[in-house]
PDB file of N, CA and C in Angstrom:
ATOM      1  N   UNK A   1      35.314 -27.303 -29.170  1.00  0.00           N
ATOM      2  CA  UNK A   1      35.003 -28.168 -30.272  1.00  0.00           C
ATOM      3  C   UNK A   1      35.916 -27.841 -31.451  1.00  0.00           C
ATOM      4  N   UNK A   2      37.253 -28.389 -31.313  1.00  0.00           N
ATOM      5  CA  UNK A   2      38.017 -27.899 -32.442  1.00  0.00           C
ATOM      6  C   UNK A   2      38.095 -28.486 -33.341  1.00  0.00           C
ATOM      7  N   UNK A   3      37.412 -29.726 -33.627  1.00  0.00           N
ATOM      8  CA  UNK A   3      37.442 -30.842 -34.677  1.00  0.00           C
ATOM      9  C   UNK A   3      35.863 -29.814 -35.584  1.00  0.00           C
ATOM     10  N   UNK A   4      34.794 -29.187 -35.193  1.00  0.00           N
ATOM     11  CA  UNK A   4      33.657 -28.562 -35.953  1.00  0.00           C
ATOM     12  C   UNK A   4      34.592 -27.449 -36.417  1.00  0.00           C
ATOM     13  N   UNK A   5      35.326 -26.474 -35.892  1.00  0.00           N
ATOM     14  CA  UNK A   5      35.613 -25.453 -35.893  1.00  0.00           C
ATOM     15  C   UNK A   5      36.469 -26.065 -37.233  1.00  0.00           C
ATOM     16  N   UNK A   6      37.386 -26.597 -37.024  1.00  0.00           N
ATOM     17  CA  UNK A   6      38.397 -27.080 -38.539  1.00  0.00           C
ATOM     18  C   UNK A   6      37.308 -27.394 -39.706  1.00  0.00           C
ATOM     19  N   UNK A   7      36.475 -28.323 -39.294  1.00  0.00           N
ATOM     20  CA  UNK A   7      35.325 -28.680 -40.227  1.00  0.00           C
ATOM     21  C   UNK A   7      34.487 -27.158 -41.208  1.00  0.00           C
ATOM     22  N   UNK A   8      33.962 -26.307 -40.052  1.00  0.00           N
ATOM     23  CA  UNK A   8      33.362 -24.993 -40.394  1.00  0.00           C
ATOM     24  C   UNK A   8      34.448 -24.313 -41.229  1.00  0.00           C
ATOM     25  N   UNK A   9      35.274 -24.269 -41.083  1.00  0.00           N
ATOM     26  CA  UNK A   9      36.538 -23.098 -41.188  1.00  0.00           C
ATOM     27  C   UNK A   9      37.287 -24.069 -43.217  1.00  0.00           C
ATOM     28  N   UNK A  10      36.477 -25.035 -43.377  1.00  0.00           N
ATOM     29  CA  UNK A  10      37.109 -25.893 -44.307  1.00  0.00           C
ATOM     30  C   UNK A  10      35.643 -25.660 -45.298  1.00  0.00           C
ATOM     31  N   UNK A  11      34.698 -24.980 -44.636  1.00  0.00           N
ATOM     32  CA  UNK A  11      33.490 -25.260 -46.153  1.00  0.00           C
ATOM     33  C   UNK A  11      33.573 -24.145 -46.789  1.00  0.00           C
ATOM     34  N   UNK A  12      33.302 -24.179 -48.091  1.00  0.00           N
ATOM     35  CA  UNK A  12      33.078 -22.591 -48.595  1.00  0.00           C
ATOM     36  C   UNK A  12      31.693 -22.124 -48.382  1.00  0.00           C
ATOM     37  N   UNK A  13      31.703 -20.884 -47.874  1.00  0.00           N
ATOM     38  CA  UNK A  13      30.322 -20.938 -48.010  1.00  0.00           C
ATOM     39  C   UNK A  13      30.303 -18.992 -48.390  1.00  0.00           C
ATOM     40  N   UNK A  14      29.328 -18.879 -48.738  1.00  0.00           N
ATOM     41  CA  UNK A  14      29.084 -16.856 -49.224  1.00  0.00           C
ATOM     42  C   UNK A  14      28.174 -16.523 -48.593  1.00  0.00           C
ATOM     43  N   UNK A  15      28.083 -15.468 -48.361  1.00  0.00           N
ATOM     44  CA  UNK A  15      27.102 -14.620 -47.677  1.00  0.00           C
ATOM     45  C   UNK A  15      26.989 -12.977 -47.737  1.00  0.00           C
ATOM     46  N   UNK A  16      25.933 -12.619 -47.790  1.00  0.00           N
ATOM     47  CA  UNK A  16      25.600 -11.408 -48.065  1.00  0.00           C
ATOM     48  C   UNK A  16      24.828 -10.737 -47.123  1.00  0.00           C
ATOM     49  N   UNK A  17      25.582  -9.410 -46.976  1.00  0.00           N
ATOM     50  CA  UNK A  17      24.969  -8.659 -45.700  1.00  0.00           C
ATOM     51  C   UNK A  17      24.730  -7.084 -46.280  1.00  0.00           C
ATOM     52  N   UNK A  18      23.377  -6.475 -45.887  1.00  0.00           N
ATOM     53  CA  UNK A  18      23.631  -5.494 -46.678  1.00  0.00           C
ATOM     54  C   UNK A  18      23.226  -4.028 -45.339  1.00  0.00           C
ATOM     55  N   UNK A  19      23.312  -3.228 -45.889  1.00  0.00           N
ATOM     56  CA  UNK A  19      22.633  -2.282 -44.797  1.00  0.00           C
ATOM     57  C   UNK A  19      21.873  -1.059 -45.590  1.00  0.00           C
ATOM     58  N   UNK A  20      20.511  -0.600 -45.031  1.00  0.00           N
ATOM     59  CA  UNK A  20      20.277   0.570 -45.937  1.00  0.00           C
ATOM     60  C   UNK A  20      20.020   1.631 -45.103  1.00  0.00           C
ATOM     61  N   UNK A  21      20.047   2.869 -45.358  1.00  0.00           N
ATOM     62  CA  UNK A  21      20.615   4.041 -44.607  1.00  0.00           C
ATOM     63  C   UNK A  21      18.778   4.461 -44.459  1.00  0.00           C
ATOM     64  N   UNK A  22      18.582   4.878 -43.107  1.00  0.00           N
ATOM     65  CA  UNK A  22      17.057   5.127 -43.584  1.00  0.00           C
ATOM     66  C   UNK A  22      16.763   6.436 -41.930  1.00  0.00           C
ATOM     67  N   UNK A  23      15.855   6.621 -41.467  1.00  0.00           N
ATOM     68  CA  UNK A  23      15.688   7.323 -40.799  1.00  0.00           C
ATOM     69  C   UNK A  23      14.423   7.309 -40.033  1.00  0.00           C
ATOM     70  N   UNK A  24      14.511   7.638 -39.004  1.00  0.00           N
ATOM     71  CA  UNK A  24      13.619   7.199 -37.521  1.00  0.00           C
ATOM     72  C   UNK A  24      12.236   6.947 -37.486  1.00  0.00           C
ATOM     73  N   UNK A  25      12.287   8.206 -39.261  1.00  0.00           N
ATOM     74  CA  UNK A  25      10.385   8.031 -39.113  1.00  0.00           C
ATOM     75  C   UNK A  25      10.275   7.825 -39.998  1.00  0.00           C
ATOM     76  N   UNK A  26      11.281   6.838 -40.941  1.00  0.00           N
ATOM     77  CA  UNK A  26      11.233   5.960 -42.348  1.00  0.00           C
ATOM     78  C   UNK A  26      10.589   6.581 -43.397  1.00  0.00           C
ATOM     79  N   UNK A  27      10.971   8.339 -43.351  1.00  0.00           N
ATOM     80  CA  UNK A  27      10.857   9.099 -44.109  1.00  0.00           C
ATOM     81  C   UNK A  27      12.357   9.409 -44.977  1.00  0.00           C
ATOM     82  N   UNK A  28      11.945  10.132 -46.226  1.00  0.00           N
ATOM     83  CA  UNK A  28      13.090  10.170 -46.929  1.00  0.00           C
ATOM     84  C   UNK A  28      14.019  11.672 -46.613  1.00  0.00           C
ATOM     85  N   UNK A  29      14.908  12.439 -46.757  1.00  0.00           N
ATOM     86  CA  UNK A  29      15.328  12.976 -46.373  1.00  0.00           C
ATOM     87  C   UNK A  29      16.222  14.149 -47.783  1.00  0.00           C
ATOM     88  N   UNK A  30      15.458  15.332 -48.134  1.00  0.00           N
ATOM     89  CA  UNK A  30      15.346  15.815 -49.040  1.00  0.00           C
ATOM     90  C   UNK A  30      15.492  17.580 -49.260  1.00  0.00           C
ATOM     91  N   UNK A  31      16.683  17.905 -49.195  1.00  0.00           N
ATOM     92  CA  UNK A  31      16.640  19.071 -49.054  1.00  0.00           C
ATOM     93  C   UNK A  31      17.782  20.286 -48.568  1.00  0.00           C
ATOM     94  N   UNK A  32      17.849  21.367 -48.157  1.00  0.00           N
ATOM     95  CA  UNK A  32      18.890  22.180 -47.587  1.00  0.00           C
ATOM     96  C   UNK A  32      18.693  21.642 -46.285  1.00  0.00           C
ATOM     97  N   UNK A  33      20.410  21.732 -46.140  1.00  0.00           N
ATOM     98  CA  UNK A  33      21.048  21.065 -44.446  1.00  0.00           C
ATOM     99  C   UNK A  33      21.500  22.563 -44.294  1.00  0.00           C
ATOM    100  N   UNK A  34      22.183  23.382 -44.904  1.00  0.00           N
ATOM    101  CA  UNK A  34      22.807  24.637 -44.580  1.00  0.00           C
ATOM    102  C   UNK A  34      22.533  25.589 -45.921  1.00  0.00           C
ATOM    103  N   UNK A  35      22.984  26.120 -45.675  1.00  0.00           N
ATOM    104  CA  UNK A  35      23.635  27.163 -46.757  1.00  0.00           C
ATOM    105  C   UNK A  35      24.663  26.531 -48.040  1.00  0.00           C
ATOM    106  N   UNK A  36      24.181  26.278 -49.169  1.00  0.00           N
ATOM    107  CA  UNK A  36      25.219  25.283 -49.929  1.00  0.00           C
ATOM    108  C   UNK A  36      25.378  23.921 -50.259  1.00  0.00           C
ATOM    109  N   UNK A  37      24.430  23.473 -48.613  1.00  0.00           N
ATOM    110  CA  UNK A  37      24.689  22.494 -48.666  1.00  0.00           C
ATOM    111  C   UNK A  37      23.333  21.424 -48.528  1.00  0.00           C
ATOM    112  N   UNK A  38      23.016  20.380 -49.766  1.00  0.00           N
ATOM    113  CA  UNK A  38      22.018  20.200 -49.901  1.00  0.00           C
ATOM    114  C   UNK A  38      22.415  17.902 -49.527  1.00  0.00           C
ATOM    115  N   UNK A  39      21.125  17.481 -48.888  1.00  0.00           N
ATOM    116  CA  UNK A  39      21.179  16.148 -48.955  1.00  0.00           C
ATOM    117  C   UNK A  39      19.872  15.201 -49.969  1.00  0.00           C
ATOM    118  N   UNK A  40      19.858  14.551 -50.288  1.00  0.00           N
ATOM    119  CA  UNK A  40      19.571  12.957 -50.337  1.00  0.00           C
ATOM    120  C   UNK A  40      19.467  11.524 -49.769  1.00  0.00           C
ATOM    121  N   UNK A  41      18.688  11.296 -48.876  1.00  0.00           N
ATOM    122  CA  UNK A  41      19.457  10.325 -48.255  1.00  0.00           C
ATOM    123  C   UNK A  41      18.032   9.876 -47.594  1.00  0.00           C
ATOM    124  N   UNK A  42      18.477   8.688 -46.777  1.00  0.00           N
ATOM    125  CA  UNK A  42      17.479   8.018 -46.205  1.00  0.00           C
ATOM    126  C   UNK A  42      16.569   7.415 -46.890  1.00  0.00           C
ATOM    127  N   UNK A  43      16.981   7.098 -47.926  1.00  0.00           N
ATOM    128  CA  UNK A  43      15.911   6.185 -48.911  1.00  0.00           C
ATOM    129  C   UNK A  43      15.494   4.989 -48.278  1.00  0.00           C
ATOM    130  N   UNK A  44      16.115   4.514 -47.575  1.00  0.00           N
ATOM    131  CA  UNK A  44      15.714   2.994 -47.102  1.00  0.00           C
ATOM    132  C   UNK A  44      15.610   1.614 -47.969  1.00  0.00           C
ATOM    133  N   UNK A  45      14.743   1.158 -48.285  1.00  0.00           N
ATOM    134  CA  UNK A  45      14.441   0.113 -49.172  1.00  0.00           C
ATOM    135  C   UNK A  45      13.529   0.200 -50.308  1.00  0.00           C
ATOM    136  N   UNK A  46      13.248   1.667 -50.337  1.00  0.00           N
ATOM    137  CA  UNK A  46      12.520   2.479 -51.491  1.00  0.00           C
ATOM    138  C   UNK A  46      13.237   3.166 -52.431  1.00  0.00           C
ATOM    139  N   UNK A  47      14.448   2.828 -51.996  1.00  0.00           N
ATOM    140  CA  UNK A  47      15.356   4.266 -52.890  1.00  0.00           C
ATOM    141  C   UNK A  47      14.936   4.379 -54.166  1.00  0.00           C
ATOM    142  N   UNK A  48      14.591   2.671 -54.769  1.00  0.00           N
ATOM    143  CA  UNK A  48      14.444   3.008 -56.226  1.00  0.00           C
ATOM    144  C   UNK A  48      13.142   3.568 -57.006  1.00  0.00           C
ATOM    145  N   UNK A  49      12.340   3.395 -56.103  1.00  0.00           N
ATOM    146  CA  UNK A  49      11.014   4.235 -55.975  1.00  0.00           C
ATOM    147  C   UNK A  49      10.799   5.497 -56.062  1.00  0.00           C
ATOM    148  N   UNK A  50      11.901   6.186 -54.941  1.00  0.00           N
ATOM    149  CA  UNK A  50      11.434   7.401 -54.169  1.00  0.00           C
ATOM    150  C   UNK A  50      12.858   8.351 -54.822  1.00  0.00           C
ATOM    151  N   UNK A  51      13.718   7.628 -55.351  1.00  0.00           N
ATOM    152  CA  UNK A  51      15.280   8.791 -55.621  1.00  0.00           C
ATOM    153  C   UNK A  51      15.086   9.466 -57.141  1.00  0.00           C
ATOM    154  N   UNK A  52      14.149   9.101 -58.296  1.00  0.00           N
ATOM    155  CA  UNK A  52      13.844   9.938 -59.229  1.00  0.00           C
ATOM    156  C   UNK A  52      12.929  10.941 -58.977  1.00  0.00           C
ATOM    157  N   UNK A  53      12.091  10.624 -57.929  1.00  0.00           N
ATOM    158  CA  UNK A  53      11.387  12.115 -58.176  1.00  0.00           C
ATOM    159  C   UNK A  53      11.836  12.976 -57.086  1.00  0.00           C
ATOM    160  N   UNK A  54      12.384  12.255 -55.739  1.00  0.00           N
ATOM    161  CA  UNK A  54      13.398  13.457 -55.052  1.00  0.00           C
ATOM    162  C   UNK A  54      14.539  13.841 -55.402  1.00  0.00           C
ATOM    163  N   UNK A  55      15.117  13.499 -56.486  1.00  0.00           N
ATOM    164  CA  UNK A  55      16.110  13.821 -57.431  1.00  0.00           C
ATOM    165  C   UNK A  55      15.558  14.882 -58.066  1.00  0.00           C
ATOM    166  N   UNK A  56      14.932  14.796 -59.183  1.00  0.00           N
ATOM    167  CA  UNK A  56      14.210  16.122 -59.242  1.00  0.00           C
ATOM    168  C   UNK A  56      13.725  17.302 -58.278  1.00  0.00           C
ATOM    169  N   UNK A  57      12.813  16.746 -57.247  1.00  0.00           N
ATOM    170  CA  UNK A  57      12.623  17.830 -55.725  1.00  0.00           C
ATOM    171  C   UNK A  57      13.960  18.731 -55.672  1.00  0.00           C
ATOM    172  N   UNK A  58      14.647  18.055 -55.627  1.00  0.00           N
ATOM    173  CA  UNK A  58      16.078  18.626 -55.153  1.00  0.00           C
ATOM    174  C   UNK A  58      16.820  19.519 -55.948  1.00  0.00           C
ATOM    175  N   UNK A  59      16.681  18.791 -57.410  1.00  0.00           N
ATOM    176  CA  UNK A  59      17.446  20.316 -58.430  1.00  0.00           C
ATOM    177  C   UNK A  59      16.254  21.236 -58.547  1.00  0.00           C
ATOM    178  N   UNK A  60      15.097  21.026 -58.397  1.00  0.00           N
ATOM    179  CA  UNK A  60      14.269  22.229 -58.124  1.00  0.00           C
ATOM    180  C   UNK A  60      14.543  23.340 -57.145  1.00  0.00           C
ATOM    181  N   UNK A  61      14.856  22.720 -55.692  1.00  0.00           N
ATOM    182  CA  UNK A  61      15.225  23.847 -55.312  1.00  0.00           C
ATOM    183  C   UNK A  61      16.322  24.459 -55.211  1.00  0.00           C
ATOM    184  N   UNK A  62      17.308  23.664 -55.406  1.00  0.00           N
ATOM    185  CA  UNK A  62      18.864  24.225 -55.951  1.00  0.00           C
ATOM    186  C   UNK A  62      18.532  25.494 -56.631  1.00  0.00           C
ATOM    187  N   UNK A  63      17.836  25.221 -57.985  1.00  0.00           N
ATOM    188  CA  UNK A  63      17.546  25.898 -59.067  1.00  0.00           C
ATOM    189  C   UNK A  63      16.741  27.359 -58.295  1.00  0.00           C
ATOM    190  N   UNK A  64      15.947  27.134 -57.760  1.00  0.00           N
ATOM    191  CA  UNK A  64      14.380  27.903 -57.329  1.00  0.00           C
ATOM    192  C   UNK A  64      13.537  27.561 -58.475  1.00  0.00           C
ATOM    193  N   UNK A  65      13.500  26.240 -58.899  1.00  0.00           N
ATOM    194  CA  UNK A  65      11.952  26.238 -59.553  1.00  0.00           C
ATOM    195  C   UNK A  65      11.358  25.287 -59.031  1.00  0.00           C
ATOM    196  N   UNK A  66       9.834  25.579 -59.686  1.00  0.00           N
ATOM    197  CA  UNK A  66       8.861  24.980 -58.806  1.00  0.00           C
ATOM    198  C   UNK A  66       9.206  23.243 -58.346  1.00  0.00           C
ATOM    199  N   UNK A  67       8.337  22.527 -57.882  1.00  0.00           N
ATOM    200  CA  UNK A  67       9.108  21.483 -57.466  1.00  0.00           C
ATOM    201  C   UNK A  67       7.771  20.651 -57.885  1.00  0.00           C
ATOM    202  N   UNK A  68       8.127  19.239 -58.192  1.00  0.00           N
ATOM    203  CA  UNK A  68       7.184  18.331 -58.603  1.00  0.00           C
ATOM    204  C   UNK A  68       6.187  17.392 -57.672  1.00  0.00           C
ATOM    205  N   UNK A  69       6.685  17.765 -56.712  1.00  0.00           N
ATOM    206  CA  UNK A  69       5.608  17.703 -55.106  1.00  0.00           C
ATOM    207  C   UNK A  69       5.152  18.615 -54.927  1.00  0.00           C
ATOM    208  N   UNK A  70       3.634  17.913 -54.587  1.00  0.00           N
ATOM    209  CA  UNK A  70       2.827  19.126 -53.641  1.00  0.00           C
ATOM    210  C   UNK A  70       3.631  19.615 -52.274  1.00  0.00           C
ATOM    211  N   UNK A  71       3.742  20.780 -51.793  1.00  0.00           N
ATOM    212  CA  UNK A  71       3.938  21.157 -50.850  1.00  0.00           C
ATOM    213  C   UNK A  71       3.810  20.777 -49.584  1.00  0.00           C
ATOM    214  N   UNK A  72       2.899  19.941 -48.972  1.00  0.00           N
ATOM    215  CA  UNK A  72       2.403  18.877 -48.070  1.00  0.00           C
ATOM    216  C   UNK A  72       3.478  17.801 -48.434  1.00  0.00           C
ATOM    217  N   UNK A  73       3.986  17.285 -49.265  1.00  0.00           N
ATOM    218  CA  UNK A  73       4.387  16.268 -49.063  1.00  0.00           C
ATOM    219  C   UNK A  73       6.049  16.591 -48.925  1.00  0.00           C
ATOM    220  N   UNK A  74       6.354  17.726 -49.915  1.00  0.00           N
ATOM    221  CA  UNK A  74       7.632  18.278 -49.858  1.00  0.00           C
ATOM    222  C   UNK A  74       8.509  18.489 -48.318  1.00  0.00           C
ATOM    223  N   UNK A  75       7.253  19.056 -47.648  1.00  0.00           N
ATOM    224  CA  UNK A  75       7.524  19.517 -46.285  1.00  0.00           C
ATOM    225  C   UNK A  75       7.732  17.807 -45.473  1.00  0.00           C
ATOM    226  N   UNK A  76       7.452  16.779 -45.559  1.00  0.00           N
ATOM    227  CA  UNK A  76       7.439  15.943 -45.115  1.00  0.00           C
ATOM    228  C   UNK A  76       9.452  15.351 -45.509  1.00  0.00           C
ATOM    229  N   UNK A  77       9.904  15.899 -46.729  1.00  0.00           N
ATOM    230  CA  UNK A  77      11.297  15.540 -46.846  1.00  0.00           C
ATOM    231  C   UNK A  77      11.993  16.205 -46.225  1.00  0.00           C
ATOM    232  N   UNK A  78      12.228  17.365 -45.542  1.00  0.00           N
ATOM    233  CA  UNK A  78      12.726  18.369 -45.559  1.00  0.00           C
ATOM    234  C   UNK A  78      13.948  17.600 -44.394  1.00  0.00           C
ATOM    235  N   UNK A  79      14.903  17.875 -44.567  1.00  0.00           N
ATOM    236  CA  UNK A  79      16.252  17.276 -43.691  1.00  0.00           C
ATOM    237  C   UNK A  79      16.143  17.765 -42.090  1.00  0.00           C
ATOM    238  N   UNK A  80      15.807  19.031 -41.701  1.00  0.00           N
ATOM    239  CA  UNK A  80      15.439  19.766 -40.687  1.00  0.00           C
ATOM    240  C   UNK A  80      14.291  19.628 -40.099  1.00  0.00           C
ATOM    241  N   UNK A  81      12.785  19.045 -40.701  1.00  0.00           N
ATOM    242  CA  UNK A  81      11.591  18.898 -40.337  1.00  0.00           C
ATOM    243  C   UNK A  81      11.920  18.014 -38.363  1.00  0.00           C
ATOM    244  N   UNK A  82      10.922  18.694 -37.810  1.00  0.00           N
ATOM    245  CA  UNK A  82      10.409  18.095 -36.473  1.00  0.00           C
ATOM    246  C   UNK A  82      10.761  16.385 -36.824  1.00  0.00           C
ATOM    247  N   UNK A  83      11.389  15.933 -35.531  1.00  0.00           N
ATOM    248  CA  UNK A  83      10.461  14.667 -35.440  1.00  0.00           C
ATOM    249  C   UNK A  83       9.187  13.983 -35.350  1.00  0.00           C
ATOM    250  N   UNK A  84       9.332  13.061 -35.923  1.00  0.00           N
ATOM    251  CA  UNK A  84       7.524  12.287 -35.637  1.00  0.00           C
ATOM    252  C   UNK A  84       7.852  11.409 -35.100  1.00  0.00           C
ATOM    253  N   UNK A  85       8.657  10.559 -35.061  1.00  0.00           N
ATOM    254  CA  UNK A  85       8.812   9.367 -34.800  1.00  0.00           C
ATOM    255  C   UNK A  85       8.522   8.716 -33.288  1.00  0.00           C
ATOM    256  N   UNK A  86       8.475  10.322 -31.653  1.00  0.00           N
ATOM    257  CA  UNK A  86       8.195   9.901 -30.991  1.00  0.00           C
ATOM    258  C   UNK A  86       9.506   9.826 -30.180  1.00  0.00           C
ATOM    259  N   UNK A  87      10.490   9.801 -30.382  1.00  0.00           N
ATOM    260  CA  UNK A  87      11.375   8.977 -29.794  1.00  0.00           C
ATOM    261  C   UNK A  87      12.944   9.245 -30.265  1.00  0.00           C
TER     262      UNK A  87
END
């Protein structure tokens, strides 16, 4: 169909595609990966929700001070934590 294809190829059209970085058990991802080396990540479609106060989490423990999560939930960011997801 090369007469649609010229037609298609002649409209303007925009489009937007986006992708968000997230993780298996659509948990956020918060904490020491190594020695030095610390992440952020996996926000998903919450980032703007969830990246000020794991922003903070995070220079807390850089620092060693206390952290603005309960401990239960802290352990739930942790970059290294078990899977849940099952799979």
């Amino acid at each position: 169909m090369p007469a649609l294809a010229r037609e298609l190829t002649e409209l303007q059209t925009t489009a937007r595609a986006a992708v968000r970085a997230t993780t298996s058990d659509h948990l956020p991802l918060c904490g020491a990966l190594g020695e030095g080396v610390w992440t952020l990540g996996g926000l998903g479609g919450r980032g703007f929700a969830w990246a000020p106060l794991l922003a903070e989490h995070l220079a807390a423990a850089v620092v060693g001070s206390p952290s603005p999560l309960p401990a239960q939930l802290a352990s739930l960011t942790e970059p290294m934590r078990p899977s849940t997801s099952g799979g």
